[in-house]
C-alpha atoms as a PDB file:
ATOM      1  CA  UNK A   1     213.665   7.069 231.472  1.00  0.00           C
ATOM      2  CA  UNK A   2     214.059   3.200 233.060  1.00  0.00           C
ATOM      3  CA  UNK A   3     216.120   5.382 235.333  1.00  0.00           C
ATOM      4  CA  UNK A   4     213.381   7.732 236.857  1.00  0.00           C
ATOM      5  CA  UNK A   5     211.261   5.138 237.215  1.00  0.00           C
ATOM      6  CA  UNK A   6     213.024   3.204 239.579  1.00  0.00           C
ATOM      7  CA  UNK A   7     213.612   6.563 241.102  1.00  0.00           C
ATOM      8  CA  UNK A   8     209.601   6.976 241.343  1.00  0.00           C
ATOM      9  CA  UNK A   9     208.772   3.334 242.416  1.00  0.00           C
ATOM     10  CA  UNK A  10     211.952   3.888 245.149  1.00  0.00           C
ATOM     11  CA  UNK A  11     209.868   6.789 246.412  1.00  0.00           C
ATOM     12  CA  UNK A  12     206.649   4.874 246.389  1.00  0.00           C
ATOM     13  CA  UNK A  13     208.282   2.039 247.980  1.00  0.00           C
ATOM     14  CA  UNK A  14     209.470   4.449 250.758  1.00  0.00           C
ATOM     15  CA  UNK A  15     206.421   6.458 250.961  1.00  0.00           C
ATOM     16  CA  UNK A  16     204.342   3.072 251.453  1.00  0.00           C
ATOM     17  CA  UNK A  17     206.958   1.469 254.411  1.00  0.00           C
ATOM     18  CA  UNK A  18     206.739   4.791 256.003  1.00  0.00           C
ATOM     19  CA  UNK A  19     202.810   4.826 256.197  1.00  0.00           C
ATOM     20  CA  UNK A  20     203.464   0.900 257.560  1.00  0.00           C
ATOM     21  CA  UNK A  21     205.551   2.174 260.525  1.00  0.00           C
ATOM     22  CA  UNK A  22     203.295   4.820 261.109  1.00  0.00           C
ATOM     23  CA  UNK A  23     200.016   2.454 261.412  1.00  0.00           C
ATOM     24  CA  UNK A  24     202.230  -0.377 263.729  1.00  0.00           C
ATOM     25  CA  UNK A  25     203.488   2.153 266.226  1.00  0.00           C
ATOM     26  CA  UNK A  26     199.740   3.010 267.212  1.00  0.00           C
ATOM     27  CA  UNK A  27     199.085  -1.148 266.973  1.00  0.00           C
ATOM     28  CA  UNK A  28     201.984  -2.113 269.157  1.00  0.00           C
ATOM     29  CA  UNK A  29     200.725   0.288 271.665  1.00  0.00           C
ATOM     30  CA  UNK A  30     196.816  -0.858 271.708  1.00  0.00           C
ATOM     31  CA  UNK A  31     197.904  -4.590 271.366  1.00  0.00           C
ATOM     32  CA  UNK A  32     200.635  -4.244 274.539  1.00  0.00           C
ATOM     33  CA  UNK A  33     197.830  -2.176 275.986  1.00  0.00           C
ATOM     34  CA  UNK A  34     195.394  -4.756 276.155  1.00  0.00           C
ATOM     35  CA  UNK A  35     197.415  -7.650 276.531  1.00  0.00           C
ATOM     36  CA  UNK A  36     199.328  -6.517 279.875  1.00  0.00           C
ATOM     37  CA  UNK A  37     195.325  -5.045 280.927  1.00  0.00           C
ATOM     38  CA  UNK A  38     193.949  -9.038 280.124  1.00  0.00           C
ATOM     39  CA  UNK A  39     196.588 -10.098 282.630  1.00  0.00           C
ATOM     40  CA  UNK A  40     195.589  -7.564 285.526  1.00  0.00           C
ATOM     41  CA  UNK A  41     192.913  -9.434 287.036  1.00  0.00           C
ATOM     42  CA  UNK A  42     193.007  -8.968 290.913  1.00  0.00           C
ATOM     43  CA  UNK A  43     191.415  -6.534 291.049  1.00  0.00           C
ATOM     44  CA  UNK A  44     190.614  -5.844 287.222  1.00  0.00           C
ATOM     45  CA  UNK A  45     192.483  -3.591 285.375  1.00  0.00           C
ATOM     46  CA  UNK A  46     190.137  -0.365 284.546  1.00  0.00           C
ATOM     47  CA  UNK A  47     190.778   1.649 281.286  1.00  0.00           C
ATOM     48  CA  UNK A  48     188.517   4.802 282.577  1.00  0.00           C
ATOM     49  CA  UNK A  49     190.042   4.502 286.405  1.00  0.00           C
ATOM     50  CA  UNK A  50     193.748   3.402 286.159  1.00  0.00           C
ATOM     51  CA  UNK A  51     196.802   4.958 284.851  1.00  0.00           C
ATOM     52  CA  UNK A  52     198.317   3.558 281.621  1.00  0.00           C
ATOM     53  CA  UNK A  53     201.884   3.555 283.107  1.00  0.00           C
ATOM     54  CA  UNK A  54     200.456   1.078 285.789  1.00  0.00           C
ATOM     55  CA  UNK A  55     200.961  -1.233 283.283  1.00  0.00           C
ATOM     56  CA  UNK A  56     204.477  -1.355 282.783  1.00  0.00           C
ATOM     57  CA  UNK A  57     204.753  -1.779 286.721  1.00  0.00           C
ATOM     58  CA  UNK A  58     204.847  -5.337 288.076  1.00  0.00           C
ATOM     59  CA  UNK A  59     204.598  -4.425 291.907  1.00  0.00           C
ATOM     60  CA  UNK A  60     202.648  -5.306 294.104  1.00  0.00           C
ATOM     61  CA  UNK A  61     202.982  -1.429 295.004  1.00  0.00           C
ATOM     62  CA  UNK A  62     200.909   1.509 295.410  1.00  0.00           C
ATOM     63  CA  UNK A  63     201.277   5.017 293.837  1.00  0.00           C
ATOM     64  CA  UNK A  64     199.093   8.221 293.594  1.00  0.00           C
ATOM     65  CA  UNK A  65     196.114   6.052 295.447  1.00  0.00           C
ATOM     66  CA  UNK A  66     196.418   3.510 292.936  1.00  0.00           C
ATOM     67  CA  UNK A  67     197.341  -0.338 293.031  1.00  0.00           C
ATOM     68  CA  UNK A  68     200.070  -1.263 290.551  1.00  0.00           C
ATOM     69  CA  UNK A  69     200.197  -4.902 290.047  1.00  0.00           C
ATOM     70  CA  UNK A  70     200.569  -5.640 286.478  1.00  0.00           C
ATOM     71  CA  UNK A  71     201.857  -9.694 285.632  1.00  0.00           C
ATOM     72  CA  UNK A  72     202.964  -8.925 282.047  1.00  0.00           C
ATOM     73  CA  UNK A  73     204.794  -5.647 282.559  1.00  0.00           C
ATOM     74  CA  UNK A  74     207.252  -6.273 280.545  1.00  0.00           C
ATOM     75  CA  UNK A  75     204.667  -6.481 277.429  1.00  0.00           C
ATOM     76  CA  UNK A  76     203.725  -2.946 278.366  1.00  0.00           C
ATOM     77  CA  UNK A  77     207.181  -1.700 278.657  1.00  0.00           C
ATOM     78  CA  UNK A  78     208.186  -3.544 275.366  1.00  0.00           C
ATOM     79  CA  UNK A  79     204.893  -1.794 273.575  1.00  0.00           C
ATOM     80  CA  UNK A  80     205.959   1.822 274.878  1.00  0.00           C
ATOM     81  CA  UNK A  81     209.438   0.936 273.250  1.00  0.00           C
ATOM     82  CA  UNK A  82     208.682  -0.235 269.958  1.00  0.00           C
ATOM     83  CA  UNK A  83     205.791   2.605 270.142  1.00  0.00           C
ATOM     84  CA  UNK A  84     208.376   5.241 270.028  1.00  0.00           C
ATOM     85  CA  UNK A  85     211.202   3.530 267.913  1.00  0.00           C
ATOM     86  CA  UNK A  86     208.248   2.877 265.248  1.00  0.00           C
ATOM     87  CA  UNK A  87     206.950   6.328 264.723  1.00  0.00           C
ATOM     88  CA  UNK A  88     210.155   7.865 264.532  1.00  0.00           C
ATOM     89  CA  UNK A  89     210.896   5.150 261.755  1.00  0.00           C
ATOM     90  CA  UNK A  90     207.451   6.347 259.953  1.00  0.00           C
ATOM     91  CA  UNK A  91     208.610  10.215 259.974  1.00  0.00           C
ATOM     92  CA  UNK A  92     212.368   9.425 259.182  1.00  0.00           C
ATOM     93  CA  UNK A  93     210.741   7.504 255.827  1.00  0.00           C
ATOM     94  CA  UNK A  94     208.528  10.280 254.671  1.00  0.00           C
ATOM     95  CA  UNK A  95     211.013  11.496 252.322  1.00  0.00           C
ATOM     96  CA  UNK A  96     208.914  13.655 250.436  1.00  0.00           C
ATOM     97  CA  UNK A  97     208.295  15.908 252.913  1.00  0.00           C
ATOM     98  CA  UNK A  98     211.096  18.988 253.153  1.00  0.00           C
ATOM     99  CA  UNK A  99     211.525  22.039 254.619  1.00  0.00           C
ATOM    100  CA  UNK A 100     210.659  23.380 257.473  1.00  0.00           C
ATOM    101  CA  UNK A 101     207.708  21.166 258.229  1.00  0.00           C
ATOM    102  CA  UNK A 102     210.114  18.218 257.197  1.00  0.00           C
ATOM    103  CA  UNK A 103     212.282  19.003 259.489  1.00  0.00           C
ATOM    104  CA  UNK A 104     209.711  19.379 262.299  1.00  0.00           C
ATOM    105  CA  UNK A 105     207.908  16.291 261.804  1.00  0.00           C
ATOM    106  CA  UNK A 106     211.438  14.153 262.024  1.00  0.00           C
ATOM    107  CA  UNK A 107     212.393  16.522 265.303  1.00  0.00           C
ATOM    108  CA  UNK A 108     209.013  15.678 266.639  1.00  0.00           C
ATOM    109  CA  UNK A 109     208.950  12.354 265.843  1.00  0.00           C
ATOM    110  CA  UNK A 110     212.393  11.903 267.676  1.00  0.00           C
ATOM    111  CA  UNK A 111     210.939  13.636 270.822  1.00  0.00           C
ATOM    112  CA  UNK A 112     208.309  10.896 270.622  1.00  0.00           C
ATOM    113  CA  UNK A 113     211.021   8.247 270.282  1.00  0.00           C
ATOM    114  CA  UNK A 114     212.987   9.456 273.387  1.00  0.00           C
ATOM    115  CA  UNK A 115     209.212   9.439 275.506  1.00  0.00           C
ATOM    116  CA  UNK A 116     209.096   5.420 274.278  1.00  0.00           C
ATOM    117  CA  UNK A 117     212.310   4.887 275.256  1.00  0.00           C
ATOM    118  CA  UNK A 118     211.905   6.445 278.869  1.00  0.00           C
ATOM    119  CA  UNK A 119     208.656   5.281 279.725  1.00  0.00           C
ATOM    120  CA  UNK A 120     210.200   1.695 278.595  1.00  0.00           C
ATOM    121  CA  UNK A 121     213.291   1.682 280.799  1.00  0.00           C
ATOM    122  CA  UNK A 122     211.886   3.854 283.663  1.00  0.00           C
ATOM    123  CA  UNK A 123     208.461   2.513 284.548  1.00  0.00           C
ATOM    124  CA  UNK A 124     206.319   4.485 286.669  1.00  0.00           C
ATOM    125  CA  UNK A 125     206.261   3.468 290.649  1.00  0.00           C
ATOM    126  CA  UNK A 126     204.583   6.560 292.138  1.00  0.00           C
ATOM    127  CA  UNK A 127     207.038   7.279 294.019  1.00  0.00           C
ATOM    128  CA  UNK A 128     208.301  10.688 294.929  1.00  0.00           C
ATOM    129  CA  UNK A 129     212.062  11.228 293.607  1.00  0.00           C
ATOM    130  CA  UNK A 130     214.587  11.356 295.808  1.00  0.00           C
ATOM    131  CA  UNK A 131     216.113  15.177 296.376  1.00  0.00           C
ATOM    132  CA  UNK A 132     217.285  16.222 293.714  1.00  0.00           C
ATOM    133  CA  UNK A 133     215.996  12.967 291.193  1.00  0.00           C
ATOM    134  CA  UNK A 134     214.488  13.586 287.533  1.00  0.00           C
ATOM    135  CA  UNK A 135     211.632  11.596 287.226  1.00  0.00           C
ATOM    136  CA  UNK A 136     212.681  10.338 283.864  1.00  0.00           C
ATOM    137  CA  UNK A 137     208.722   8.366 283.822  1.00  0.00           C
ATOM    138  CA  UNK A 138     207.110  11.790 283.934  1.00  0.00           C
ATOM    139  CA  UNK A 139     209.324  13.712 281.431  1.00  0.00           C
ATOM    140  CA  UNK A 140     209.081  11.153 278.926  1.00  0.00           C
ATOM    141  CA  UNK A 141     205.243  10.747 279.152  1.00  0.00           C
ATOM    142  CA  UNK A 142     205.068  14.386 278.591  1.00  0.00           C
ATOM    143  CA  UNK A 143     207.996  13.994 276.013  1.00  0.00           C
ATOM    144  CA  UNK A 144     205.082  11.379 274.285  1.00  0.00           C
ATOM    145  CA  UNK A 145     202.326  12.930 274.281  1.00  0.00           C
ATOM    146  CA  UNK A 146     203.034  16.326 273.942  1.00  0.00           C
ATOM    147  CA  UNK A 147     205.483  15.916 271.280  1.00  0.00           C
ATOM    148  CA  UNK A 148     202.911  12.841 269.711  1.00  0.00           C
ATOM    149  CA  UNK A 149     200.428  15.476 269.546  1.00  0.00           C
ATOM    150  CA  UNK A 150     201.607  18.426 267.959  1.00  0.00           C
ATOM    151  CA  UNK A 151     203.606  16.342 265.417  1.00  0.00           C
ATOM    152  CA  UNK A 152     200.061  14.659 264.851  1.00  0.00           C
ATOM    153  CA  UNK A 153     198.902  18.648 263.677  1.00  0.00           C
ATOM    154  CA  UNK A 154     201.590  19.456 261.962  1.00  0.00           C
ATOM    155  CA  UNK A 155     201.542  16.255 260.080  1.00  0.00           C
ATOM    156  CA  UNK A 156     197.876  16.799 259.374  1.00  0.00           C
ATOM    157  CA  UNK A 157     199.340  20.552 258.689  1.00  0.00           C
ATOM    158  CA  UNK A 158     201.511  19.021 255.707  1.00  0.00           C
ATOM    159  CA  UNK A 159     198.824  16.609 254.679  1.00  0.00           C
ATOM    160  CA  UNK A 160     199.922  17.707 250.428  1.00  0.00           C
ATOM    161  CA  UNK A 161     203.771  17.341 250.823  1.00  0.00           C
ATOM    162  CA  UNK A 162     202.979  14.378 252.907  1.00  0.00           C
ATOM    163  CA  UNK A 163     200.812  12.608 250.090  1.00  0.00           C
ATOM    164  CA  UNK A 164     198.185  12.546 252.704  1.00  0.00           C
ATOM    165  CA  UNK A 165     194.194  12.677 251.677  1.00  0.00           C
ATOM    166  CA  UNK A 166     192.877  16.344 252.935  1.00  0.00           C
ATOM    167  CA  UNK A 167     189.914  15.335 254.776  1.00  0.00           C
ATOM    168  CA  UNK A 168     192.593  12.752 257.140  1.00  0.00           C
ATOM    169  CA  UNK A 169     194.994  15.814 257.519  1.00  0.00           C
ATOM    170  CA  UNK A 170     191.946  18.306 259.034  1.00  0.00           C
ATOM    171  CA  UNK A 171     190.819  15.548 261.028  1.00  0.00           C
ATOM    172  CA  UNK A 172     194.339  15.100 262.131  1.00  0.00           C
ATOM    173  CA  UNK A 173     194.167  18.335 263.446  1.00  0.00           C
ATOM    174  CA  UNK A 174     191.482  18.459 265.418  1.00  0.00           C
ATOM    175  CA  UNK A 175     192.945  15.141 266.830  1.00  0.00           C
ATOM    176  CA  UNK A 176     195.759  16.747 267.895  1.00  0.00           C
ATOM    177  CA  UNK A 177     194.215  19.718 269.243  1.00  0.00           C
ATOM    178  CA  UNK A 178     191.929  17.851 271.312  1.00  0.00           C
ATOM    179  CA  UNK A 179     195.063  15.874 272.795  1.00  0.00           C
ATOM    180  CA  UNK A 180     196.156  18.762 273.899  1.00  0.00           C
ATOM    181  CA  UNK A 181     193.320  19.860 275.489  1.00  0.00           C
ATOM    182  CA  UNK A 182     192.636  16.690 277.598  1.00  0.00           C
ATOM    183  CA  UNK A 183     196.340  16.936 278.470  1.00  0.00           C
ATOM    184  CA  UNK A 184     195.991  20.021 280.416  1.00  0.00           C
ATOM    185  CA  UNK A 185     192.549  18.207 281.995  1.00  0.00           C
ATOM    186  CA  UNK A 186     194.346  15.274 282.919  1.00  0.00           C
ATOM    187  CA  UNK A 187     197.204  16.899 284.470  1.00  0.00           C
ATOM    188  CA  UNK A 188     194.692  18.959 286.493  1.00  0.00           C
ATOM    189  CA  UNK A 189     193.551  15.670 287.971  1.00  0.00           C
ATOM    190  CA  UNK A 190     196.680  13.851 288.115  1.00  0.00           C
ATOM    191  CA  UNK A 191     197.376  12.222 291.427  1.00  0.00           C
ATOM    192  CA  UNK A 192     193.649  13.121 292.756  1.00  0.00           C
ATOM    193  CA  UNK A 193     190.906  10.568 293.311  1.00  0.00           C
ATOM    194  CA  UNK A 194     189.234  11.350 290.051  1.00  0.00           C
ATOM    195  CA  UNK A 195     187.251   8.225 288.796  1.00  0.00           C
ATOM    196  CA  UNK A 196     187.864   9.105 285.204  1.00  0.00           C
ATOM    197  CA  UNK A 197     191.415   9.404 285.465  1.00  0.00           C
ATOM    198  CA  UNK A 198     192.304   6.787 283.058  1.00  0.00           C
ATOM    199  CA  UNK A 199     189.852   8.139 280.678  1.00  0.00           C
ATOM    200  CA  UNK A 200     191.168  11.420 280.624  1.00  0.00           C
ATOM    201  CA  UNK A 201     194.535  10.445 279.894  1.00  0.00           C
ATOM    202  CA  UNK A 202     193.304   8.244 277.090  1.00  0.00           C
ATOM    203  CA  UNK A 203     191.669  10.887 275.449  1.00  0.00           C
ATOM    204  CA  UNK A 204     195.295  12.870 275.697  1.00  0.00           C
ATOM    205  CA  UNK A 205     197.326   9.652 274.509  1.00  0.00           C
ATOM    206  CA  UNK A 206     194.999   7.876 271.808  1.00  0.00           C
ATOM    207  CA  UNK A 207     194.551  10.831 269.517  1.00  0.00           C
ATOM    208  CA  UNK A 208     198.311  10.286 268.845  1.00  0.00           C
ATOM    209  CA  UNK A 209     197.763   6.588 267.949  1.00  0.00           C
ATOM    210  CA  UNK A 210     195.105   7.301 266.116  1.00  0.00           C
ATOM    211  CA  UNK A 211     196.102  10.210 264.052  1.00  0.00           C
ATOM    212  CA  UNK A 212     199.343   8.216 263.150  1.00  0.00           C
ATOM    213  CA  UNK A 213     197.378   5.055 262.193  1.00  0.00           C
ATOM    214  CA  UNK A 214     194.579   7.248 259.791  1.00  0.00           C
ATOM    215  CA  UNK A 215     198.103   9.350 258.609  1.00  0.00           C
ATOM    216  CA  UNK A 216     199.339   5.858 257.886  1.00  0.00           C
ATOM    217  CA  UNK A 217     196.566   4.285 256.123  1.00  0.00           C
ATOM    218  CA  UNK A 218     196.037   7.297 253.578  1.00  0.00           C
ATOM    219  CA  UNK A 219     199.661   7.095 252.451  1.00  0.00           C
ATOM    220  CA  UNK A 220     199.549   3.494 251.899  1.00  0.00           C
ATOM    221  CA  UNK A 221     196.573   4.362 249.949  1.00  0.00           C
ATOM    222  CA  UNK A 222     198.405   6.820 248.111  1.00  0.00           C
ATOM    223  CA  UNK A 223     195.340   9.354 248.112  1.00  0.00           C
ATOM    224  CA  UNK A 224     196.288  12.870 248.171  1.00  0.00           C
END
């Protein structure tokens, strides 16, 4: 008996440090976010008109009709890092969830991982790739958000194996779905002169952070 308990507490204990990592990988993002945007002040950083990556660019340079001058860079690049190697920590945790669905969330939470990771150590200049160059920037943005996305349904998807409360795991959903959607908007406008760029991508990237942080909060709350 004193032996299954400490089995279940274990669990709990688990469970709870899982939900942790999932809340912090969606705060280290918005805190980096807004720290390295505080320091862009010549001209002012915009969050409806500039890229996100700009951030994690110290320049002076110029890409996609943008100015990329960001001071505290290395804040941003540090916060796409940690944003990646966090989540992945979350999913890895949620032991309770098996399967198929187990498996896909801990695939999809790598995928994620590997986006931080490049965005972090490849920061985006703008600039065309040489002949025959893999824009490692680009591949793992999409690597982030796409994979941030759909592991933000399927989580929702799993909400009961998950110990997740119902109503978070529809609205997860619809998070995710809506990512999506912008996604293919904002990579319709990429590289224009759209005025709303930034906003567009925000509404592809921040479902992710958000669905992870509300994913998060209900397993530390331990509703179902």
């Amino acid at each position: 008996m004193t032996e299954t308990l400490v089995q279940v507490d274990s669990r709990r204990g688990q469970r709870a440090t899982a939900g942790i990592a999932l809340i912090l990988g969606g705060l280290v993002f918005v805190v980096a976010e807004f720290i390295a945007a505080a320091a862009w002040t010549d001209p002012p950083y915009s969050y409806t008109y500039h890229y996100i990556s700009n951030l994690g660019v110290h320049g002076p340079t110029e890409g996609f009709g943008q100015v990329m001058y960001s001071p505290l860079a290395w804040v941003m690049n540090t916060g796409f890092l940690l944003f990646g190697i966090t989540l992945f920590a979350g999913t890895a945790l949620l032991a309770n969830l098996r399967g198929p669905r187990g498996w896909a969330v801990r695939a999809l939470g790598f995928v994620v991982a590997v986006g931080g990771v490049l965005l972090a150590l490849h920061p985006g200049s703008g600039e065309t790739p040489d002949s025959g160059a893999v824009d490692l920037h680009s591949i793992g943005a999409l690597a982030s958000i796409v994979g941030g996305n759909v592991l933000v349904v399927v989580l929702g998807r799993a909400h009961r194996q998950a110990a997740i409360a119902a109503t978070t795991g529809r609205a997860m959903v619809v998070l995710g779905v809506f990512g999506l959607v912008s996604l293919v908007g904002f990579l319709s406008v990429a590289g224009t002169s759209a005025g709303l760029i930034g906003l567009v991508e925000r509404c592809a990237v921040y479902p992710v952070l958000i669905g992870c942080a509300c994913a998060g909060w209900s397993i530390v709350r331990g509703r179902r």
